[in-house]
Protein backbone atom coordinates (compact mmCIF):
# COMPACT_ATOMS: atom_id res chain seq x y z
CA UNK A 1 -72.73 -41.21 -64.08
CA UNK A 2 -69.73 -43.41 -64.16
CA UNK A 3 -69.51 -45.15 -67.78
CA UNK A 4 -66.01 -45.34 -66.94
CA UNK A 5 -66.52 -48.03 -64.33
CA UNK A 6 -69.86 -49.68 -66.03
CA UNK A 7 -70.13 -53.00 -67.73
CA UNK A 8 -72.28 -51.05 -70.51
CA UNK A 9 -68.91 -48.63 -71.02
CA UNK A 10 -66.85 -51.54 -71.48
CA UNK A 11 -68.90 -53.26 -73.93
CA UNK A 12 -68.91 -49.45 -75.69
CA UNK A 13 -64.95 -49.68 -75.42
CA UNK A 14 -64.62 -53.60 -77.32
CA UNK A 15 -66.92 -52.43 -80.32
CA UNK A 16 -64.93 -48.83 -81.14
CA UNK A 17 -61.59 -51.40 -80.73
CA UNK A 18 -63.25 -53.56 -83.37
CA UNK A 19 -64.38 -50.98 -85.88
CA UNK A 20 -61.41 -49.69 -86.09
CA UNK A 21 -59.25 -52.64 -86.95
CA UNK A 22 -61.65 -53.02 -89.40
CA UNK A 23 -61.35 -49.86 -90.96
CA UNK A 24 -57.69 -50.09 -90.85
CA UNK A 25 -57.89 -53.77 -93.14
CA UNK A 26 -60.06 -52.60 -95.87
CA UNK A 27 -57.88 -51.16 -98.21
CA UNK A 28 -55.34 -54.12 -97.86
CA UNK A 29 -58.41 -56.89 -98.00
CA UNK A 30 -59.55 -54.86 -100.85
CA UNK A 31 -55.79 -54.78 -102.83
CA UNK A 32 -56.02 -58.63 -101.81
CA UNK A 33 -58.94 -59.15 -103.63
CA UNK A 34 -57.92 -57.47 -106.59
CA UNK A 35 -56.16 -60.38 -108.66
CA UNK A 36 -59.34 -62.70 -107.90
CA UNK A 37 -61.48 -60.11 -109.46
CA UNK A 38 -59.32 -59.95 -111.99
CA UNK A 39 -58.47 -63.66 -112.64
CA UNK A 40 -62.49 -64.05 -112.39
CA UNK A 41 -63.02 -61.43 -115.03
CA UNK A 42 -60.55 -63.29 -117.55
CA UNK A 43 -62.55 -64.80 -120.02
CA UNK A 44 -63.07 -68.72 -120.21
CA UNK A 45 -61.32 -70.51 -122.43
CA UNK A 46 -63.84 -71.61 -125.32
CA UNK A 47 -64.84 -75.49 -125.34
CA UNK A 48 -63.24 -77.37 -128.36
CA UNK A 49 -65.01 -78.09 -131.03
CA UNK A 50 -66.59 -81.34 -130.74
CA UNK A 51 -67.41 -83.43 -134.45
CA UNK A 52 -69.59 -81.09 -136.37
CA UNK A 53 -68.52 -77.88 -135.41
CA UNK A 54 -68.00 -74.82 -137.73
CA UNK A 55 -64.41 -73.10 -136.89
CA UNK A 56 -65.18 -69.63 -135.68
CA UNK A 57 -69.23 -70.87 -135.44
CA UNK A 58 -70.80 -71.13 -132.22
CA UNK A 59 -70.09 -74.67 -130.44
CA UNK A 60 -71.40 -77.52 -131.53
CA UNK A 61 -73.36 -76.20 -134.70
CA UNK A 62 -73.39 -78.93 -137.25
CA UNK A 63 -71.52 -78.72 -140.21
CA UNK A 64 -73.67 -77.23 -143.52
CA UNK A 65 -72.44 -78.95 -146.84
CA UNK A 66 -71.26 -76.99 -149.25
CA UNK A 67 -73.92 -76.01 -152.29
CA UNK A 68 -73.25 -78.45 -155.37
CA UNK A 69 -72.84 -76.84 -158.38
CA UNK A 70 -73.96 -77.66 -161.88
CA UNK A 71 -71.85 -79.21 -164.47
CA UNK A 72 -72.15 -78.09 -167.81
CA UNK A 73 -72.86 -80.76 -170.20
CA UNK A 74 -72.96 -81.63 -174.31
CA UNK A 75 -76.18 -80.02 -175.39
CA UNK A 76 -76.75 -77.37 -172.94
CA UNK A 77 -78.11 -73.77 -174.17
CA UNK A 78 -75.70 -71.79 -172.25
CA UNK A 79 -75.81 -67.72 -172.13
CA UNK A 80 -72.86 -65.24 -171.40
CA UNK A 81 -73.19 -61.89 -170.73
CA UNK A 82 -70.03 -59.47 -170.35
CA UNK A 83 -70.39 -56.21 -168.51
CA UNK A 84 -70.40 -53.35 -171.08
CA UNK A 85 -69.27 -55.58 -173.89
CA UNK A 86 -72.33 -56.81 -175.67
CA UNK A 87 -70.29 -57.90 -178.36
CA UNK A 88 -69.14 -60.33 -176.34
CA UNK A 89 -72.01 -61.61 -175.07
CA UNK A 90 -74.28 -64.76 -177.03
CA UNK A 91 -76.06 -67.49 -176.46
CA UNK A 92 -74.86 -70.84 -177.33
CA UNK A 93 -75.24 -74.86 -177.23
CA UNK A 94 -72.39 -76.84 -175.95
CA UNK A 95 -71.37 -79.30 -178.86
CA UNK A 96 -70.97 -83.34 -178.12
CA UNK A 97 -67.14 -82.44 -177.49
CA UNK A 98 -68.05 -80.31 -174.89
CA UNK A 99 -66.83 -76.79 -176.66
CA UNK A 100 -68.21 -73.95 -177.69
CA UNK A 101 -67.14 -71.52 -180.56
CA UNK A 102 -66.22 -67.69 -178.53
CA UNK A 103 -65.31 -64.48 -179.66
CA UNK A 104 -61.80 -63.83 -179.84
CA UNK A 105 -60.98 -66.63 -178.24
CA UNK A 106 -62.20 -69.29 -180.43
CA UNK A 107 -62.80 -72.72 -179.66
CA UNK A 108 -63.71 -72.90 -175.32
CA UNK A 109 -63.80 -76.41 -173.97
CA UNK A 110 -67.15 -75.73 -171.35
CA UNK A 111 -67.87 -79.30 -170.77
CA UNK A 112 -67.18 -80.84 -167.38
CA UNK A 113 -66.70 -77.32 -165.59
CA UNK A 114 -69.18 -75.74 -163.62
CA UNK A 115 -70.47 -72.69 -164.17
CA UNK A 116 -68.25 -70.66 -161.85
CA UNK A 117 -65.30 -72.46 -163.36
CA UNK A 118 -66.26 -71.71 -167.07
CA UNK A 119 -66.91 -68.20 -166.05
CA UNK A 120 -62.95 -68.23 -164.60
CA UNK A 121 -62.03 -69.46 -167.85
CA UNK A 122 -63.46 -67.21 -170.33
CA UNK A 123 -62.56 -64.10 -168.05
CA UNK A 124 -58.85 -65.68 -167.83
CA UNK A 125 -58.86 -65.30 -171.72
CA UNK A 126 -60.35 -62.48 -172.21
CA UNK A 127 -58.13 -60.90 -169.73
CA UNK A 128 -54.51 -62.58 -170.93
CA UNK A 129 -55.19 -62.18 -174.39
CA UNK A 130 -55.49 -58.30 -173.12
CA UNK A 131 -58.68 -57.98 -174.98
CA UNK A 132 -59.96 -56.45 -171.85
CA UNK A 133 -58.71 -55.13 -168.35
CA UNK A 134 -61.25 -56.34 -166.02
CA UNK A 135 -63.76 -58.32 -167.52
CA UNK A 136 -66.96 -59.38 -165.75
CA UNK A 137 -68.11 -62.38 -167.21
CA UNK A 138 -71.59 -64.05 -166.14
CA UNK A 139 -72.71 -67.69 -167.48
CA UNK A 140 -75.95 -68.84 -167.66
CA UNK A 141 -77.14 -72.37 -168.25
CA UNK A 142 -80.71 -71.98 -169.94
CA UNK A 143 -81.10 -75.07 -170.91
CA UNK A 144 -80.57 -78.36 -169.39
CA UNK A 145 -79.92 -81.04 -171.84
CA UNK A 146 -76.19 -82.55 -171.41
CA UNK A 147 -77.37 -83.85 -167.79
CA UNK A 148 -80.52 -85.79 -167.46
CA UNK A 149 -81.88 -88.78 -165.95
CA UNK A 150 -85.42 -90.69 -167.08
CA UNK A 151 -88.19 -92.02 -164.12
CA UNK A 152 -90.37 -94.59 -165.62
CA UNK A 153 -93.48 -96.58 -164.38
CA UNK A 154 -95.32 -95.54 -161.61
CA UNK A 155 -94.20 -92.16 -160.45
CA UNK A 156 -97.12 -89.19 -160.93
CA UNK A 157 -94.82 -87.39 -163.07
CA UNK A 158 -92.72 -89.98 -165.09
CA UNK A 159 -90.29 -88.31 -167.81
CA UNK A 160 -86.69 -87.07 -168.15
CA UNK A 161 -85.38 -84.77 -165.65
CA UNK A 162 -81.65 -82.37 -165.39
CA UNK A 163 -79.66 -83.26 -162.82
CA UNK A 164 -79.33 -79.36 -162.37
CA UNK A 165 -76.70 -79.89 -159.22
CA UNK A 166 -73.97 -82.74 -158.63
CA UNK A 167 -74.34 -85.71 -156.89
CA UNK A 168 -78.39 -85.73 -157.19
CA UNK A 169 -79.80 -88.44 -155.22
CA UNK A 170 -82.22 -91.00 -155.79
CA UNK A 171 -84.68 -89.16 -153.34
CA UNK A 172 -84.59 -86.11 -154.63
CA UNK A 173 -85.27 -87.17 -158.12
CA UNK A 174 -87.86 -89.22 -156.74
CA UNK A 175 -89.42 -85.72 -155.02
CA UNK A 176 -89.22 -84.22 -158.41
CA UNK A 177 -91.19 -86.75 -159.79
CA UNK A 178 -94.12 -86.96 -157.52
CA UNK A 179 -93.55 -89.34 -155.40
CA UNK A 180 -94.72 -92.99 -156.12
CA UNK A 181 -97.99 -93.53 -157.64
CA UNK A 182 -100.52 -95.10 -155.57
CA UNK A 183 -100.51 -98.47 -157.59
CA UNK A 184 -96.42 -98.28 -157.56
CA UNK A 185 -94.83 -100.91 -155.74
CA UNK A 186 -92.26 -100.22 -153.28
CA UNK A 187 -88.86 -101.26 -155.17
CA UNK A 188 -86.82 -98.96 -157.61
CA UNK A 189 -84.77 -100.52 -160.33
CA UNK A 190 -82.05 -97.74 -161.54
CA UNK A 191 -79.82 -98.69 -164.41
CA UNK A 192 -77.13 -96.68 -165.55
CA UNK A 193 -73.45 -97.09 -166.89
CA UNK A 194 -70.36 -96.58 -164.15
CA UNK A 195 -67.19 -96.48 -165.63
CA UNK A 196 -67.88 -97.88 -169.26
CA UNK A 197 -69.94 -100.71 -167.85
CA UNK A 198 -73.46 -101.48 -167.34
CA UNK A 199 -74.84 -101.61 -163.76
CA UNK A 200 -78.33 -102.58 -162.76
CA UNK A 201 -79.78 -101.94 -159.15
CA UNK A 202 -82.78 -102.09 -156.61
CA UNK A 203 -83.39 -99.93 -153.93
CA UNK A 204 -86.02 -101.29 -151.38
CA UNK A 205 -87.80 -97.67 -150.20
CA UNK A 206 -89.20 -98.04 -147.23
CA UNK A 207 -85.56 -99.14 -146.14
CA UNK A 208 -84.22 -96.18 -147.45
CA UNK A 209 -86.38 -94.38 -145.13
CA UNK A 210 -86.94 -96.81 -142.62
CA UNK A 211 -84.98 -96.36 -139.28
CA UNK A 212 -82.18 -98.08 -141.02
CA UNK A 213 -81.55 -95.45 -144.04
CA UNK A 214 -80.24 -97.54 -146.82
CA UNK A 215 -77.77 -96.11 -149.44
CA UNK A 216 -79.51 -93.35 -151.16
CA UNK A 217 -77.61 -93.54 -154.65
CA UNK A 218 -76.45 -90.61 -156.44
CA UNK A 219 -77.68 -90.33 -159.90
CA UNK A 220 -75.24 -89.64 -163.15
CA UNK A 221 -76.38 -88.51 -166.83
CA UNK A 222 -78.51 -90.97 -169.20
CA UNK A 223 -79.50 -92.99 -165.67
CA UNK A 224 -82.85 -94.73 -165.69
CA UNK A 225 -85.30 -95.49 -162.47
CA UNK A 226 -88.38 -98.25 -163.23
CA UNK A 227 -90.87 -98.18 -160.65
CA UNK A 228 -93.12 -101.47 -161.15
CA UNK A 229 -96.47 -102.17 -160.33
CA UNK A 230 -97.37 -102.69 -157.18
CA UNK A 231 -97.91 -106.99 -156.21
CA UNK A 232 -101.01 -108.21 -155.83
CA UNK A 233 -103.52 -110.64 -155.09
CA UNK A 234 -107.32 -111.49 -156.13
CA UNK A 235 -110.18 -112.23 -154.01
CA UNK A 236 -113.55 -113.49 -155.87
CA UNK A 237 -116.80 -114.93 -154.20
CA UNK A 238 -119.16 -113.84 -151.58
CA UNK A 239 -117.02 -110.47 -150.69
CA UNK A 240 -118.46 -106.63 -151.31
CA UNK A 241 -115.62 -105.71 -153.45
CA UNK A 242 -114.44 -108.79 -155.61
CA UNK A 243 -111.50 -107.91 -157.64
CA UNK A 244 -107.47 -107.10 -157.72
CA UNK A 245 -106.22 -106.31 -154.37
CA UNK A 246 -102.83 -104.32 -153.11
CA UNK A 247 -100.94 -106.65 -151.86
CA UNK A 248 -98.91 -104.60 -148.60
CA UNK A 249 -96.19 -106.03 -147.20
CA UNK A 250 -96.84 -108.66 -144.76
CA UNK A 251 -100.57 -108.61 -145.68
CA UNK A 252 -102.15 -111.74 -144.47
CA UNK A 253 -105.66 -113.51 -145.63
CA UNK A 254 -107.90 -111.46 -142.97
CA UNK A 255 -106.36 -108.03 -144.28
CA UNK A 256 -107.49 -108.98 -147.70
CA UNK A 257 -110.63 -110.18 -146.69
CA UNK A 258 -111.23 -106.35 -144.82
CA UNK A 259 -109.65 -104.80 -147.81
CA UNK A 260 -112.31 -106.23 -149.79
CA UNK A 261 -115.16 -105.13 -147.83
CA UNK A 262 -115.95 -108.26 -145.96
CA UNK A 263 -117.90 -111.17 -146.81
CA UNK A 264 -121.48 -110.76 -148.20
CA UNK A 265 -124.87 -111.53 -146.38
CA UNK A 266 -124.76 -115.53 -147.93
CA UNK A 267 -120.88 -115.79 -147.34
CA UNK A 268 -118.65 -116.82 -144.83
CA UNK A 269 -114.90 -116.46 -143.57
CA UNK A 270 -114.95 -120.18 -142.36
CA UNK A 271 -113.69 -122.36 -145.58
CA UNK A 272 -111.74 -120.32 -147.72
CA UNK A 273 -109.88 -121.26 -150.01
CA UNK A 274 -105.98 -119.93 -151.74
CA UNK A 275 -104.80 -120.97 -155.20
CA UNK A 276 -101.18 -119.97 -155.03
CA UNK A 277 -99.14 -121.35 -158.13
CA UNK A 278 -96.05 -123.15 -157.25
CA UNK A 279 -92.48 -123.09 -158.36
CA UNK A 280 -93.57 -126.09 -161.09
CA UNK A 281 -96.43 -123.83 -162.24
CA UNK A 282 -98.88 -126.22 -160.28
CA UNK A 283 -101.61 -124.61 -158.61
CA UNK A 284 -102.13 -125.23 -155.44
CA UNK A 285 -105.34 -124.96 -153.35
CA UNK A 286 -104.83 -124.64 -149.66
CA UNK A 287 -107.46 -123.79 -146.45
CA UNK A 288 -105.35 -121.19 -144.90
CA UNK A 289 -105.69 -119.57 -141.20
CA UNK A 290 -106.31 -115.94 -141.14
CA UNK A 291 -102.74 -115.24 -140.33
CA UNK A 292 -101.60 -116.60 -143.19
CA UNK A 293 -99.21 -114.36 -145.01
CA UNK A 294 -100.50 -114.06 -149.01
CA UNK A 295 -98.06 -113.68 -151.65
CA UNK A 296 -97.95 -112.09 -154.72
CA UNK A 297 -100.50 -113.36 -157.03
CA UNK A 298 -102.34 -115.74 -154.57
CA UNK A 299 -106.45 -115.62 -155.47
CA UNK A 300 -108.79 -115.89 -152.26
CA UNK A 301 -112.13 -117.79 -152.48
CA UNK A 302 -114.56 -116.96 -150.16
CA UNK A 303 -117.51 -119.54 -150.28
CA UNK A 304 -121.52 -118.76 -149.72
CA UNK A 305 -122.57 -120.21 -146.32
CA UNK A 306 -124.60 -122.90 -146.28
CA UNK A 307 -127.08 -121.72 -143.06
C-alpha cells in the first residue's frame, strides 16, 4: 500500500506537523499566561465609602448613632458598688448642687456627668488618693428624679416622666405616654425654659409624621407637653346620633352628617342649616353645600321633611 504517495498520507503528515508545534508552545503560552492569572487573582480594590458608611463595615451600611447616655441630675437616688470594698459602697441622693457626700473623698460633684463619667471620677480618686490600686467602681442610678418632663391632657397615660437618656424626643415621650387619647386633638403645646428664658411651642403631629417630618424637638428637665381636646362640632335634629361630633381635619357637612348616623325616617339632607359664630361673636346661619368645610364649633341642623 503506498501511504507514501496517497492524499490520505499527506493529510496524516499536516496533522503530526501541527501537534507538534503545539506541544512545543505550551509551556511558553502557559509562562505567558502566568502574570494575567496573577494580575486576575489580585484582589479588587474596595469601593469608597459612600455617605453613611461605617469605616472597616461592609459598604454602604448606614451609620448607627451612638447610645445616649443618662445624665445624672439633683435628686437622683444613685447606688455605687466597689468590687471587694463594701465599705465603699452606699446609696445616695444627689443634693440641688449636684454633689454627693463619699467616703474618703468627701464632697463628689455627680451632677451633669453621666454615669460612665461619674464612675471615672470616683475611681480617679479613689485611685490618686492611693486608697486603692485598682478600683472597680459601678454607678447605678435607681431613681430618676433630677430629669423629668410632665405630659398633660389627652395622652392615655398623662404624668411626669425621666428623661432616662439625652436628647429625648418629643416622640418618644409621646410613645411613653400612650399615644394620644382618642378625644386628643392633633396639636402639642410644649413649654419649657432654654437658656434662662421661657419658650412656648406647637408641634402639628401628623406633620411630624407626615411625608414631610417636621422638627421632632428634644425634650430638657421640668419641660411640659399639653395635648388639648380634640375640635369639634354639633349636629342636632332629625339625625340617629344627635350630639358632639370629632371634628377631623378637612371634615366637611356630609362627613358629619355620616358621622352622625344619617338623617332619621322624617328628616332630610336638603335644607340644612350651620350656625357658625363669627369673629364679632354674631352667629351666623348659613344653607351650606355638602362640601362645605365645617369649622370648629359650627352646629348642623338637620330639618324633618315635610313629605
Amino acid at each position: 500500500m503506498e501511504l507514501a504517495t496517497t492524499p490520505l498520507a499527506a493529510l496524516l503528515r499536516h496533522a503530526a506537523a501541527l501537534l507538534a508545534a503545539l506541544l512545543l508552545a505550551t509551556p511558553a503560552a502557559a509562562a505567558a499566561d502566568v502574570p494575567v492569572a496573577a494580575q486576575a487573582a489580585r484582589p479588587l480594590p474596595a469601593p469608597a465609602a459612600g455617605p453613611g458608611a461605617v469605616p472597616g463595615g461592609a459598604p454602604g451600611a448606614a451609620l448607627v448613632e451612638a447610645p445616649r447616655d443618662y445624665v445624672i441630675g439633683a435628686g437622683d437616688l444613685v447606688r455605687i458598688t466597689v468590687y471587694q470594698s463594701p465599705d465603699l459602697s452606699l446609696e445616695a441622693r444627689v443634693a440641688e448642687s449636684g454633689t454627693i457626700s463619699y467616703p474618703l473623698l468627701g464632697t463628689l460633684k455627680l451632677g451633669g456627668l453621666s454615669v460612665a463619667q461619674a464612675e471615672s471620677e470616683i475611681t480617679r480618686g479613689l485611685r490618686d488618693g492611693q486608697y486603692l490600686k485598682n478600683p472597680q467602681v459601678t454607678l447605678l442610678v435607681t431613681q430618676v428624679r433630677g430629669n423629668q418632663v410632665s405630659a398633660l391632657g389627652m395622652v392615655n397615660k398623662p404624668g411626669r416622666y425621666a428623661i432616662d437618656v439625652v436628647g429625648m424626643r418629643l416622640s418618644e415621650l409621646l410613645a411613653m405616654a400612650g399615644g394620644i387619647a382618642p378625644d386628643g386633638g392633633e396639636i402639642v403645646t410644649v413649654t419649657g425654659e432654654r437658656d434662662g428664658k421661657r419658650f412656648r411651642t406647637q408641634i402639628d403631629l401628623p406633620a411630624l409624621y407626615g411625608a414631610n417630618p417636621g422638627e421632632d424637638p428634644v425634650l430638657r428637665n421640668g419641660d411640659v407637653l399639653f395635648v388639648d381636646r380634640a375640635p369639634v362640632v354639633y349636629i342636632y335634629g332629625e339625625v340617629q346620633k344627635p350630639g358632639a361630633i370629632k371634628l377631623e381635619r378637612g371634615m366637611n357637612v356630609m362627613q358629619a352628617l355620616a358621622a352622625g348616623g344619617g338623617v332619621t325616617a322624617r328628616g332630610t339632607s336638603r335644607g340644612l342649616k350651620v350656625h357658625r359664630r363669627d369673629a364679632d361673636g354674631q352667629i351666623r346661619i348659613t344653607e351650606p353645600a355638602m362640601n362645605t368645610r365645617l369649622m370648629e364649633g359650627d352646629v348642623i341642623y338637620v330639618r324633618e321633611s315635610l313629605f
